[in-house]
Structure formats: C-alpha cells, structure tokens
N, C-alpha and C. Protein backbone atom coordinates (compact mmCIF):
# COMPACT_ATOMS: atom_id res chain seq x y z
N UNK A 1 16.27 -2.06 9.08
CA UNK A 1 16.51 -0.68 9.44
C UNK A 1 17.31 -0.62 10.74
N UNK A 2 18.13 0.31 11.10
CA UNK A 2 18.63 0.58 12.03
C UNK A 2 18.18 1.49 13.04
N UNK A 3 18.91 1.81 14.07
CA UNK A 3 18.56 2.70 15.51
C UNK A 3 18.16 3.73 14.94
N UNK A 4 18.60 4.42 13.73
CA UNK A 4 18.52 5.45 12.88
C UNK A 4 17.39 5.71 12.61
N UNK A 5 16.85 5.03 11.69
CA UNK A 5 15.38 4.76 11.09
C UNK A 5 14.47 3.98 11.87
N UNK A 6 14.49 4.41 13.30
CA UNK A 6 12.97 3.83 13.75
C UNK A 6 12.02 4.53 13.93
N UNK A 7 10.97 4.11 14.61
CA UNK A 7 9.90 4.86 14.50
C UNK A 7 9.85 6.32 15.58
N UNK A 8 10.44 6.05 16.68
CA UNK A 8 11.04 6.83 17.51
C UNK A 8 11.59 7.92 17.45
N UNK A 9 12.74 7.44 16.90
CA UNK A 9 13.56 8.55 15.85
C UNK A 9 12.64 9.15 14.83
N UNK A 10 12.16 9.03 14.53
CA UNK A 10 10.67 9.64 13.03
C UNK A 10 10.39 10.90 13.94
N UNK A 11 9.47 10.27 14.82
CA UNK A 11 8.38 11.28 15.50
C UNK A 11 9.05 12.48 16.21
N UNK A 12 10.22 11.69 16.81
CA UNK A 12 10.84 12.79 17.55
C UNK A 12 11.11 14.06 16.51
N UNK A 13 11.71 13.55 15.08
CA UNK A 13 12.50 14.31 14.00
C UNK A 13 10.99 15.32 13.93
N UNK A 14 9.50 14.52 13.57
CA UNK A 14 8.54 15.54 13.58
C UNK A 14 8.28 16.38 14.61
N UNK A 15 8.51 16.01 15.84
CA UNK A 15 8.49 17.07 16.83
C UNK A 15 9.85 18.13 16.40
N UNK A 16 10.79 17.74 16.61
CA UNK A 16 11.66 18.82 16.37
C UNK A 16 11.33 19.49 14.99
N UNK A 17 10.97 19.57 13.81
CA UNK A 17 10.39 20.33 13.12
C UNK A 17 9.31 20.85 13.32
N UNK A 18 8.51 20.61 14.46
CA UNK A 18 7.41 21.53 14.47
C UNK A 18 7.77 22.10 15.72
N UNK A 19 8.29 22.41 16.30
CA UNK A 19 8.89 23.19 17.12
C UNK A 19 10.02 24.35 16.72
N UNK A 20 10.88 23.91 15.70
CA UNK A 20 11.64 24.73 14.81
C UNK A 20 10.16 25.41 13.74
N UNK A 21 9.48 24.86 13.40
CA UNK A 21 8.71 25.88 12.67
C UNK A 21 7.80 26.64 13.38
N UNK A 22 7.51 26.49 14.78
CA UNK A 22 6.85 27.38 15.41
C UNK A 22 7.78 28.42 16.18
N UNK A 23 9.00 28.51 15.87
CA UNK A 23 9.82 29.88 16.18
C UNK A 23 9.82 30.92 16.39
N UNK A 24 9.82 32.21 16.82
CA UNK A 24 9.95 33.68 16.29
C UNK A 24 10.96 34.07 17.29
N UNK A 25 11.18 34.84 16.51
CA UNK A 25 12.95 35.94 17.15
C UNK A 25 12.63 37.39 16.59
N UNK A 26 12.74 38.03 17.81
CA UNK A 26 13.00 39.63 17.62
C UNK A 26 13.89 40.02 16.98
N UNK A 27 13.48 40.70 15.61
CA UNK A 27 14.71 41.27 14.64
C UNK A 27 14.47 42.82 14.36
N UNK A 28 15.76 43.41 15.09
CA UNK A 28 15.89 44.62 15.49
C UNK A 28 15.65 45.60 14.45
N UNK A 29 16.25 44.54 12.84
CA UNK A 29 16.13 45.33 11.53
C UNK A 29 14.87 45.57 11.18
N UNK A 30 14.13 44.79 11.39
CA UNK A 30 12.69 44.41 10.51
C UNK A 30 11.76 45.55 11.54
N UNK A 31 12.23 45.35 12.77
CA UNK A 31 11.63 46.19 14.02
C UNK A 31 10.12 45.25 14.45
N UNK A 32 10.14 43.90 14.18
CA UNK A 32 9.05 43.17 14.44
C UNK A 32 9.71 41.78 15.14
N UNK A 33 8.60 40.79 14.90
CA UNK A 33 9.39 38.92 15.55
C UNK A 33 9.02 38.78 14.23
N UNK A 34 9.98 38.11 13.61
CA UNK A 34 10.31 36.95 12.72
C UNK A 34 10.00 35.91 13.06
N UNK A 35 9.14 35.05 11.82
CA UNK A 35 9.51 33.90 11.84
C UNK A 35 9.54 32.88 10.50
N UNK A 36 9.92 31.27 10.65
CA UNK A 36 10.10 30.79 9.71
C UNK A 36 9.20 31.31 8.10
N UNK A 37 8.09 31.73 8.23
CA UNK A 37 7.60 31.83 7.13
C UNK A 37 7.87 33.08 6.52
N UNK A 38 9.23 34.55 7.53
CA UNK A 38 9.72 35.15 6.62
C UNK A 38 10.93 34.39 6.19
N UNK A 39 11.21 34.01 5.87
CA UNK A 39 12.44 33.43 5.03
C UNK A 39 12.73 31.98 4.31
N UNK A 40 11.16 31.03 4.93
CA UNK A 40 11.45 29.88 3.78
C UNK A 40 11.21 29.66 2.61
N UNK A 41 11.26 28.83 2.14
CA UNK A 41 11.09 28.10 0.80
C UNK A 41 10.09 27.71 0.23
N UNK A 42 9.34 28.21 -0.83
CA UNK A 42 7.70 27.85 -0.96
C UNK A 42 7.27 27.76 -2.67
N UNK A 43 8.45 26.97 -3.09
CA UNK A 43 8.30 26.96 -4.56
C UNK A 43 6.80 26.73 -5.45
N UNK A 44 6.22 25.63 -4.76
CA UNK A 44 4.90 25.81 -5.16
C UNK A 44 3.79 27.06 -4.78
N UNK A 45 3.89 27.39 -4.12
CA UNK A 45 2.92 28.69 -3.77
C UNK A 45 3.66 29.64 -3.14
N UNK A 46 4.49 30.56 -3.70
CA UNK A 46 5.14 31.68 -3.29
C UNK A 46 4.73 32.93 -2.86
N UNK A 47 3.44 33.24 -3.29
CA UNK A 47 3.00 34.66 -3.04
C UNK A 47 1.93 34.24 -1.63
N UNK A 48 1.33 33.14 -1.27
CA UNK A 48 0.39 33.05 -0.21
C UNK A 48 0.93 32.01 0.31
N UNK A 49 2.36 31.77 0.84
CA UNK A 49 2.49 30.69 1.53
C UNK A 49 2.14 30.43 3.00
N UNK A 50 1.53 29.20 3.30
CA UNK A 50 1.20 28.51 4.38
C UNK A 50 2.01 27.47 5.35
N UNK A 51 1.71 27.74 6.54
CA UNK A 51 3.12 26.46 7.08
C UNK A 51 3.14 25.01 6.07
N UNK A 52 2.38 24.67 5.96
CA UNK A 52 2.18 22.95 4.30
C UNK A 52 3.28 23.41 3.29
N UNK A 53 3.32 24.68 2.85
CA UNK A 53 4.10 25.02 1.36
C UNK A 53 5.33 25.52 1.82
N UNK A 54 5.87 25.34 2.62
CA UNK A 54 7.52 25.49 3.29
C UNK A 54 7.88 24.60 2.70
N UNK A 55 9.41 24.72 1.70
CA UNK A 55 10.08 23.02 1.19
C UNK A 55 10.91 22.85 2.38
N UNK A 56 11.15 21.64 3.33
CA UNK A 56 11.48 21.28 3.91
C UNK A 56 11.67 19.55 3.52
N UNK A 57 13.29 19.46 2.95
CA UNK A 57 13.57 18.12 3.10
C UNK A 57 13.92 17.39 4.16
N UNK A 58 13.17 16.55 4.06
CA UNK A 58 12.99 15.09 5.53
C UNK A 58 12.24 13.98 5.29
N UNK A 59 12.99 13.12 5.70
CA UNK A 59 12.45 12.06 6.01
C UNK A 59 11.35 12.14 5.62
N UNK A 60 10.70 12.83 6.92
CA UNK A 60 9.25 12.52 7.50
C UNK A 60 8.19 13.31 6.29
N UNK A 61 8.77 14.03 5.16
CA UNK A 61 7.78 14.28 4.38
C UNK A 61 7.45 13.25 3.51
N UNK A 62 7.68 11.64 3.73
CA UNK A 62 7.38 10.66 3.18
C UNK A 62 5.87 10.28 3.19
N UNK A 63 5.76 11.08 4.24
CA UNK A 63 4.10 11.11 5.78
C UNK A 63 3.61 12.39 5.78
N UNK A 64 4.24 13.31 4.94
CA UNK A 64 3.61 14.32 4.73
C UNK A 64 3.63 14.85 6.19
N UNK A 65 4.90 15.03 6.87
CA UNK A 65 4.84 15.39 8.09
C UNK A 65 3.88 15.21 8.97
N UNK A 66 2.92 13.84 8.74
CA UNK A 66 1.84 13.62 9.64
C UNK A 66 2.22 12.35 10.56
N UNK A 67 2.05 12.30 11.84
CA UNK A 67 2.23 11.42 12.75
C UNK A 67 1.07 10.53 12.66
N UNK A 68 -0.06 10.44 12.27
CA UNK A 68 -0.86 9.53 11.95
C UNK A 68 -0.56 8.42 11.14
N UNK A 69 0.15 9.43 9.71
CA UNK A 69 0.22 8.44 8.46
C UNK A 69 0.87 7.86 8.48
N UNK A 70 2.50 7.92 9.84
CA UNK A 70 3.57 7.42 9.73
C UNK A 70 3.29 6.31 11.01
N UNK A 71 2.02 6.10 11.52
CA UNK A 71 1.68 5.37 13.01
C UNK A 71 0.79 4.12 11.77
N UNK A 72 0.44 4.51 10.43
CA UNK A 72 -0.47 3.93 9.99
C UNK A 72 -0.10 2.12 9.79
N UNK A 73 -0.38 1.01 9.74
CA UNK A 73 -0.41 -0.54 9.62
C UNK A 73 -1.92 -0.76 8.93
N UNK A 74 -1.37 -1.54 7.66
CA UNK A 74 -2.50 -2.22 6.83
C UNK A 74 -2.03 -3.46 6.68
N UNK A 75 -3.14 -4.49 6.60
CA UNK A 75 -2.79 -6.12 6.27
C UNK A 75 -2.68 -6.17 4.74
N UNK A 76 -1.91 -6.47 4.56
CA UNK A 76 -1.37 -6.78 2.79
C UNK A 76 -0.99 -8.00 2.12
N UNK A 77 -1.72 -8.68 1.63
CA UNK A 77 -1.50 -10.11 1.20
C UNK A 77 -0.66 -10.15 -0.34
N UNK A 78 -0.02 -10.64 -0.40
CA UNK A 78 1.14 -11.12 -1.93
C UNK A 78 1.25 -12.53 -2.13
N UNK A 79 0.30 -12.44 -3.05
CA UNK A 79 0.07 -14.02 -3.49
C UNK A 79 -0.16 -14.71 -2.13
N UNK A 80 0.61 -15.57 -1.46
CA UNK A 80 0.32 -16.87 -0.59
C UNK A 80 0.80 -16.12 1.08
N UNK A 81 1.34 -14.95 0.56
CA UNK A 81 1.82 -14.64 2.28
C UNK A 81 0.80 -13.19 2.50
N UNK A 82 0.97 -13.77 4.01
CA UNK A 82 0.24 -12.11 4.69
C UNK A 82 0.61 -11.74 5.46
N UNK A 83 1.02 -10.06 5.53
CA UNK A 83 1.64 -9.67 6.73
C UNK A 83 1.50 -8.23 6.71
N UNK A 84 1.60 -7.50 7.62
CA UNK A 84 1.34 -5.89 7.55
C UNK A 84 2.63 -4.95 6.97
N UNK A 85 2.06 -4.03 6.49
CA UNK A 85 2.47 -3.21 5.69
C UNK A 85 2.56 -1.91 6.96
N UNK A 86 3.92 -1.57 7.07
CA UNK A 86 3.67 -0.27 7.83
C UNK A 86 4.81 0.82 6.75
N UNK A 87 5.13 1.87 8.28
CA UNK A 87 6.54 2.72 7.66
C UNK A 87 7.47 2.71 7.00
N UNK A 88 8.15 1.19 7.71
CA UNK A 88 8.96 0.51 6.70
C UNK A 88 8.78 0.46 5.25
N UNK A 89 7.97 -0.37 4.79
CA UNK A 89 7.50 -0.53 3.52
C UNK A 89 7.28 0.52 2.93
N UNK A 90 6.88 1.84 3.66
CA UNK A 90 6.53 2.98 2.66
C UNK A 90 7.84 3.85 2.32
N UNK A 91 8.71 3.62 3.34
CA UNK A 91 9.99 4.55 2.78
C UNK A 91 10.44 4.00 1.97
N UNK A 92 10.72 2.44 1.69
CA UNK A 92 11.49 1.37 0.80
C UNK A 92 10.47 1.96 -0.39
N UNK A 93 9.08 2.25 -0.66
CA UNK A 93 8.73 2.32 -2.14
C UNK A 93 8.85 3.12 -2.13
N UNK A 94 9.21 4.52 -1.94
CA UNK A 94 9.41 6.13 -1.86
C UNK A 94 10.71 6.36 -2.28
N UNK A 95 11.76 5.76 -1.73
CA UNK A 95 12.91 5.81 -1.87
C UNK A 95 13.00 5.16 -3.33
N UNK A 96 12.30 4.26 -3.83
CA UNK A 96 12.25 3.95 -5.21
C UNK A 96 11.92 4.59 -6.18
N UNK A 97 10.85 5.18 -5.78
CA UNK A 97 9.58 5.97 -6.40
C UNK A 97 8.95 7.28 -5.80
N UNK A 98 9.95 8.22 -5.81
CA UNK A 98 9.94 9.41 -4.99
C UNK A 98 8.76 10.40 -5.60
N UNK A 99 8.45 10.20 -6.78
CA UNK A 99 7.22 10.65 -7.98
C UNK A 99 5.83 10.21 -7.20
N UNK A 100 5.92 8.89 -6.60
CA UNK A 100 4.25 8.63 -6.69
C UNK A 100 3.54 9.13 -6.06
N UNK A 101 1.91 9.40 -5.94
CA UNK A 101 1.54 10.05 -5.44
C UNK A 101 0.46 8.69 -4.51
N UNK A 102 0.18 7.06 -5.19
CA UNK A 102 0.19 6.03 -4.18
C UNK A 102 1.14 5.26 -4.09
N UNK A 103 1.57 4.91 -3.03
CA UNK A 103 2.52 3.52 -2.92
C UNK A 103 1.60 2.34 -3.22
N UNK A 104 2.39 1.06 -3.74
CA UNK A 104 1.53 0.12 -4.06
C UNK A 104 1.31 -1.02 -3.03
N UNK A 105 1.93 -0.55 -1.77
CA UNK A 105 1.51 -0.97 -0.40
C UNK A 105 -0.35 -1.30 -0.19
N UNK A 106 -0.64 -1.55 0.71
CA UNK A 106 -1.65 -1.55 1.26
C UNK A 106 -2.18 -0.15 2.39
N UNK A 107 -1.09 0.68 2.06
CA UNK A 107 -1.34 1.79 3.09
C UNK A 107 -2.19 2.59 1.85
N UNK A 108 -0.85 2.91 0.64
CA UNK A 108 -1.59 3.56 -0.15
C UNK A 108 -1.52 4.53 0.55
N UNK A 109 -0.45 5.54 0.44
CA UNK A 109 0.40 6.57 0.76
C UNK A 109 0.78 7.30 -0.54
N UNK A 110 0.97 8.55 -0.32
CA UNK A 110 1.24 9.60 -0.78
C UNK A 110 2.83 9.68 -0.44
N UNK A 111 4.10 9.31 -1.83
CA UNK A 111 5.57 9.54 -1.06
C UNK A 111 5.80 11.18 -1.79
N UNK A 112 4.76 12.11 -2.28
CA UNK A 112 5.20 13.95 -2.25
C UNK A 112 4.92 14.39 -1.16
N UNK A 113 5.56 15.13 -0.42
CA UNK A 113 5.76 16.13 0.40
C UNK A 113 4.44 16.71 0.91
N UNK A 114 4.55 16.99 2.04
CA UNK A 114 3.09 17.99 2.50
C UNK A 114 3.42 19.30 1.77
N UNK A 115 4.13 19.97 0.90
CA UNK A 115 4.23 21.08 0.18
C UNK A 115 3.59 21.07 -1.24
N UNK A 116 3.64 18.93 -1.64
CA UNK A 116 2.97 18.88 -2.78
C UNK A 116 4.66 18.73 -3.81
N UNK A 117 5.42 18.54 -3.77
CA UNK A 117 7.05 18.74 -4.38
C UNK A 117 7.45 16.62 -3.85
N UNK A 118 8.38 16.37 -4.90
CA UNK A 118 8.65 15.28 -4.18
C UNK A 118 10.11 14.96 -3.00
C-alpha cells in the first residue's frame, strides 16, 4: 500500500466525515439550519433515516465507519505460517468480495457499509 492507503490517512478520512456529517447551515428558504440528513441518501431506510443509513461511499465503510474495527489486529495462521491479519488484509478481501458480510481473515469483518448496502 502506499502513502495513500495508510492507516493515518483512514482515520483522518473518518474524522473528516464525521465532521462533514455533523454540519448545519442556515437556509433562508427552509427558514430553519439544515443539515446533512435533509438531503442525503438513505436507500435502505428512507422514511426514518438515521446518521448509519446515509449512503456514503468510502473507503472507510469497509469498517463500517468505525475506528475500532479499522485499529482491529488478529493472529491468523495458513497452514505453516503465522502472522497478523489487520486493515490491510480486510480491504484486499472487500475489494474482492464487496458482498460479504465475513471476511475470511481472522478479523472476520463485515466488508457492507454501516448503512447495510455494499
């Protein structure tokens, strides 16, 4: 992976989305503050959406936008070798297998979305 894809770069990307989703702006039309949850995307649950059911493509919904799951390291043995299983490994089976709902890691991760969408 590159400077791009480190872990650094991740968290920060989750901070800046949760800072963009905690927004509001005075809109003169509406005569109230706006915010992200008048106007996003909530294909799975449209009529009661929650900050989780915003579609927001990223990265980091590999982790379900969680900084835990993306901090997470498991020991994972394959046949004769052992070595830990982190982030890395979970975007490489996600990016394969954007459907699953475990990776066959040792994290055993969820690669759908915190909206539940892949």
């Amino acid at each position: 992976f590159s400077g791009v894809m480190s872990e650094d770069v991740l968290r920060a990307l989750l901070e800046l989305q949760e800072r963009l989703a905690a927004i509001t702006v005075w809109s003169p039309t509406a005569g109230r503050e706006v915010t992200l949850k008048d106007v996003w995307y909530a294909p799975l649950n449209p009529t009661q959406p929650g900050l989780g059911d915003c579609c927001v493509n990223s990265v980091t919904q590999y982790f379900q936008n969680n900084g835990t799951r993306l901090a997470m390291t498991a020991i994972q043995t394959d046949g004769k070798k052992t070595g830990t299983a982190d982030w890395h490994d979970h975007i490489i089976y996600c990016v394969n297998s954007p459907l699953s709902f475990k990776d066959i890691t040792a994290l055993e991760l969820s690669c759908m979305a915190e909206y539940g969408g892949p």
